[in-house]
C-alpha atoms as a PDB file:
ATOM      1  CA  UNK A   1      52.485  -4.336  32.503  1.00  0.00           C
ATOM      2  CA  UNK A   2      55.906  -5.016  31.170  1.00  0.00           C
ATOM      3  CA  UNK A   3      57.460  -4.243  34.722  1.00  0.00           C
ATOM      4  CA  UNK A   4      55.261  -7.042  36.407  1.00  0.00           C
ATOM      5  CA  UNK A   5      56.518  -9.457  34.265  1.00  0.00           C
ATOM      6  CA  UNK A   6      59.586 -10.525  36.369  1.00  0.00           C
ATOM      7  CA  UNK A   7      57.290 -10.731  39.687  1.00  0.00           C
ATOM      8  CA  UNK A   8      54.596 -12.656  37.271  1.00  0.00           C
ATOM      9  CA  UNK A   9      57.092 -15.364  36.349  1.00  0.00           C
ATOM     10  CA  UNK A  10      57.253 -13.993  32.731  1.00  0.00           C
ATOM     11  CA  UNK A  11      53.466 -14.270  31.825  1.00  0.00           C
ATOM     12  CA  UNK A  12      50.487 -11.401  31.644  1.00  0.00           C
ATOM     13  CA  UNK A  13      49.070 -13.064  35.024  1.00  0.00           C
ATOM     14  CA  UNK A  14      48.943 -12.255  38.310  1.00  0.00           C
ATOM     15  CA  UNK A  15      49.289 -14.433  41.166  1.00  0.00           C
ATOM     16  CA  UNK A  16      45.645 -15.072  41.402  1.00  0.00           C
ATOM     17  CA  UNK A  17      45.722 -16.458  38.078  1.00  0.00           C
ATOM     18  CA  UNK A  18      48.607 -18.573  38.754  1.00  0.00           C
ATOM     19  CA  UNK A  19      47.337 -19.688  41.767  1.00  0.00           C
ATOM     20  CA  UNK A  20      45.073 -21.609  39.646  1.00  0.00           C
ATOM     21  CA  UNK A  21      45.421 -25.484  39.042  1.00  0.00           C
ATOM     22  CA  UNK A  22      47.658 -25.406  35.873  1.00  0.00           C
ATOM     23  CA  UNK A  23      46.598 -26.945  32.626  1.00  0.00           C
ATOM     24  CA  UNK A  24      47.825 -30.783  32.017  1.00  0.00           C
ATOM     25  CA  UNK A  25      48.894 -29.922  27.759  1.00  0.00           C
ATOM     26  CA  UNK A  26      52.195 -31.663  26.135  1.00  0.00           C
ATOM     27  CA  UNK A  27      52.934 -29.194  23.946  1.00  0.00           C
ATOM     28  CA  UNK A  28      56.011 -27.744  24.127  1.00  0.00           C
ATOM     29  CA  UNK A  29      56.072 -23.421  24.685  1.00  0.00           C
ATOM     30  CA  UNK A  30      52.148 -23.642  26.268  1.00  0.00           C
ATOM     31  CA  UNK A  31      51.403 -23.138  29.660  1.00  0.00           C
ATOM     32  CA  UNK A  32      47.471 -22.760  30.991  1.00  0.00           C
ATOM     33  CA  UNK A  33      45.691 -22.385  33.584  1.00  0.00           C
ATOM     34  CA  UNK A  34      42.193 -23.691  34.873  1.00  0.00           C
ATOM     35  CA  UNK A  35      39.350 -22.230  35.650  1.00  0.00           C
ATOM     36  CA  UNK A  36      36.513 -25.163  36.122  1.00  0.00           C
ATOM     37  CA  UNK A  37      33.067 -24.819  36.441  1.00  0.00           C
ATOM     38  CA  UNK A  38      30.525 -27.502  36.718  1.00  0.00           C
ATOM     39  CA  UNK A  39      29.731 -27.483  32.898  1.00  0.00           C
ATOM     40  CA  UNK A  40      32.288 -25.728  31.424  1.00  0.00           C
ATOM     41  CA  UNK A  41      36.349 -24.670  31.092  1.00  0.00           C
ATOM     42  CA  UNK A  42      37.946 -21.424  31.320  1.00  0.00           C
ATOM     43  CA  UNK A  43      41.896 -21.505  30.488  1.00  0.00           C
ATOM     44  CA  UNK A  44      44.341 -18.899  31.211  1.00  0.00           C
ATOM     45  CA  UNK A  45      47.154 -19.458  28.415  1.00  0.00           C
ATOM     46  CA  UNK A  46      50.323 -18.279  27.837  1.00  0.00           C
ATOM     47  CA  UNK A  47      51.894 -19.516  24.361  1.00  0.00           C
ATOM     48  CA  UNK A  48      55.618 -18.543  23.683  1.00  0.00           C
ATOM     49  CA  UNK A  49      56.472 -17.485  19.822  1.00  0.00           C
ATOM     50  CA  UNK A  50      56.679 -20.176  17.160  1.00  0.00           C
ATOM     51  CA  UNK A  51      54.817 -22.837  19.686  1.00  0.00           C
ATOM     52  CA  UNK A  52      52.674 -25.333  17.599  1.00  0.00           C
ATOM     53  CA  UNK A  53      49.116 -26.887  18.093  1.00  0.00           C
ATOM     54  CA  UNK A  54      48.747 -29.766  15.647  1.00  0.00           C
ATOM     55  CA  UNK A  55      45.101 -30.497  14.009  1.00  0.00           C
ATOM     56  CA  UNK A  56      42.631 -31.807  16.167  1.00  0.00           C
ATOM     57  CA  UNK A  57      38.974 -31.729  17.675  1.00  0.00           C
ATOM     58  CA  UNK A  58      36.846 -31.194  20.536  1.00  0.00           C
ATOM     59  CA  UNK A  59      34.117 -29.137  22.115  1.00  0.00           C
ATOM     60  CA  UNK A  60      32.986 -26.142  20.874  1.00  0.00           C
ATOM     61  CA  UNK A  61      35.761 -22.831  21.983  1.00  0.00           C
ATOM     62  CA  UNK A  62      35.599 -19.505  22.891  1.00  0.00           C
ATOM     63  CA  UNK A  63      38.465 -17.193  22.850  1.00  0.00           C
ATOM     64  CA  UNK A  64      39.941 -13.676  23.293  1.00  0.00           C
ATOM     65  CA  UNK A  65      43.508 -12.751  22.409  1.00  0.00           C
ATOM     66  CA  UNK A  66      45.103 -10.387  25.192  1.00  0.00           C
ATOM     67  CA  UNK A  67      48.383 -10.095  23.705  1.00  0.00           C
ATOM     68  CA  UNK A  68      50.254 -11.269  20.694  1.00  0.00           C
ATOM     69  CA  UNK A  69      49.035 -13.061  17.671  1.00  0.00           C
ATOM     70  CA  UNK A  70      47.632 -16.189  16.585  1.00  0.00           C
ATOM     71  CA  UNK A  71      47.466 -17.836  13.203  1.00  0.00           C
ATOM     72  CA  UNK A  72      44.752 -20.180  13.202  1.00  0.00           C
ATOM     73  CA  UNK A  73      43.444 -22.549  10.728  1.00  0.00           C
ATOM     74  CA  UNK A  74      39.499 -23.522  11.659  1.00  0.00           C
ATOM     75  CA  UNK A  75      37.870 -25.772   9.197  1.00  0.00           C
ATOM     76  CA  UNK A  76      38.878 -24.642   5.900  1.00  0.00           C
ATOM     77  CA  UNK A  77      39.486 -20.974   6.878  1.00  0.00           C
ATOM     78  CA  UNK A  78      42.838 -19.416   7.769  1.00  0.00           C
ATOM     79  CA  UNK A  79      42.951 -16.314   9.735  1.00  0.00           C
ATOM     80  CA  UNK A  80      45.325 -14.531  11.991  1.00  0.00           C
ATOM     81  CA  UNK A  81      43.904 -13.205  15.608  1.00  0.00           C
ATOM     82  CA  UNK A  82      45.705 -10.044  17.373  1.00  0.00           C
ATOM     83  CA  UNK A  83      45.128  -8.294  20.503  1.00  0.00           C
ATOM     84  CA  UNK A  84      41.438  -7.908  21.321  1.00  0.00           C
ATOM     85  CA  UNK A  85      40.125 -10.378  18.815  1.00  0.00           C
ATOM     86  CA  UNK A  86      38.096 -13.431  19.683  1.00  0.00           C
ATOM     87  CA  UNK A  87      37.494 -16.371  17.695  1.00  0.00           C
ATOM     88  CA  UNK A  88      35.061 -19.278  18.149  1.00  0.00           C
ATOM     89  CA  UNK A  89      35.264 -22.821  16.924  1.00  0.00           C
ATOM     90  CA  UNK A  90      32.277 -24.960  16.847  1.00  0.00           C
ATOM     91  CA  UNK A  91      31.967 -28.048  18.097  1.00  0.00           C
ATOM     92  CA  UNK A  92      33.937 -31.117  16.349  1.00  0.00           C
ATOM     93  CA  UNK A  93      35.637 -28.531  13.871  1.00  0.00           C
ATOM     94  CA  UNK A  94      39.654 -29.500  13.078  1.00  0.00           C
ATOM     95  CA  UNK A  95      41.633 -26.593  14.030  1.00  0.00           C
ATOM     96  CA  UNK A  96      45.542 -26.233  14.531  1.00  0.00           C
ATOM     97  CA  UNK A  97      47.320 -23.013  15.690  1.00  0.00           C
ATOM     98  CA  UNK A  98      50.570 -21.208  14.995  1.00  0.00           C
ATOM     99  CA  UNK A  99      51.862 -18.490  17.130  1.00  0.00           C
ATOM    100  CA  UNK A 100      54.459 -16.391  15.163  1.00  0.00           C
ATOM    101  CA  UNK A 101      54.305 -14.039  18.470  1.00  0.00           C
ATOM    102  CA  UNK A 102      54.137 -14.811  22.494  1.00  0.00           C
ATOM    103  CA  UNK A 103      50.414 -14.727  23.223  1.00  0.00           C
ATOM    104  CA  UNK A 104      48.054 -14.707  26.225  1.00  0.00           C
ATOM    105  CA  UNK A 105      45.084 -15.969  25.627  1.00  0.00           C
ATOM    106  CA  UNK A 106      42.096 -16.448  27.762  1.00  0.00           C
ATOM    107  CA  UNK A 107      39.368 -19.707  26.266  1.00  0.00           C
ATOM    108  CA  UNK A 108      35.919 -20.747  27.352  1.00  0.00           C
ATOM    109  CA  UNK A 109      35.446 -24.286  26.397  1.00  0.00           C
ATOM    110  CA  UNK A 110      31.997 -25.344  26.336  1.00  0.00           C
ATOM    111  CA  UNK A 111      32.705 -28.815  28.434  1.00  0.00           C
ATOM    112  CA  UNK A 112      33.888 -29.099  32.429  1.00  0.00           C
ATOM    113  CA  UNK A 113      36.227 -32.612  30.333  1.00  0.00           C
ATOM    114  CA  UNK A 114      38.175 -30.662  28.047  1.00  0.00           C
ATOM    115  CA  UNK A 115      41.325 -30.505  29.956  1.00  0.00           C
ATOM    116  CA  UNK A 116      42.751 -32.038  32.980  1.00  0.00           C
ATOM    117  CA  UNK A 117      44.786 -30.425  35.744  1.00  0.00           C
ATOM    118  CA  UNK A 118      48.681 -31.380  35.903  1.00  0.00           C
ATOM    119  CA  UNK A 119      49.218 -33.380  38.843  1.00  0.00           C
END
């Protein structure tokens, strides 16, 4: 996969996935990209190393790690997530993220409002 890379503008996702509307998030080292369906969100991420999600809320989430790790604090629970783990985080939980490596990430979110498109 490594040698795609260049051609894949330095993320784990081919141009079908890119293709995609991208994901409207101001945080700096994230870029996503949406999937929509009529009740619920599918987002393609790529997170570069040491990129920060502050504590916050929302819909429920469903995630798989493709590559990389994430630290990730859910509730009162901290755990770190590696390649082929999935977490899920219920609905209104606080969570907040860490990522001490570059990680691709693919999460359902269980609302079609979690995330806008970048115009």
């Amino acid at each position: 996969m490594i040698a795609f890379l260049k051609d894949w503008e330095n993320t784990a996702y081919p141009e079908m996935i890119r293709d995609l509307p991208e994901v409207d998030i101001n945080v700096k080292g994230i870029r996503g990209w949406l999937m929509q369906a009529e009740e619920k969100q599918v987002a393609f991420f790529d997170i570069q190393a040491g990129a920060e999600v502050p504590p916050h809320s929302h819909c429920a989430q469903f995630g798989f790690v493709l590559e990389g790790a994430t630290v990730m604090q859910i509730g009162a629970e901290t755990k770190t997530f590696r390649k082929g783990d999935w977490y899920y985080i219920p609905d209104g939980v606080v969570h907040s993220a860490s990522f001490p490596k570059h990680l691709n990430a693919i999460d359902i979110f269980d609302s079609p409002n979690r995330y806008r498109v970048r115009k």
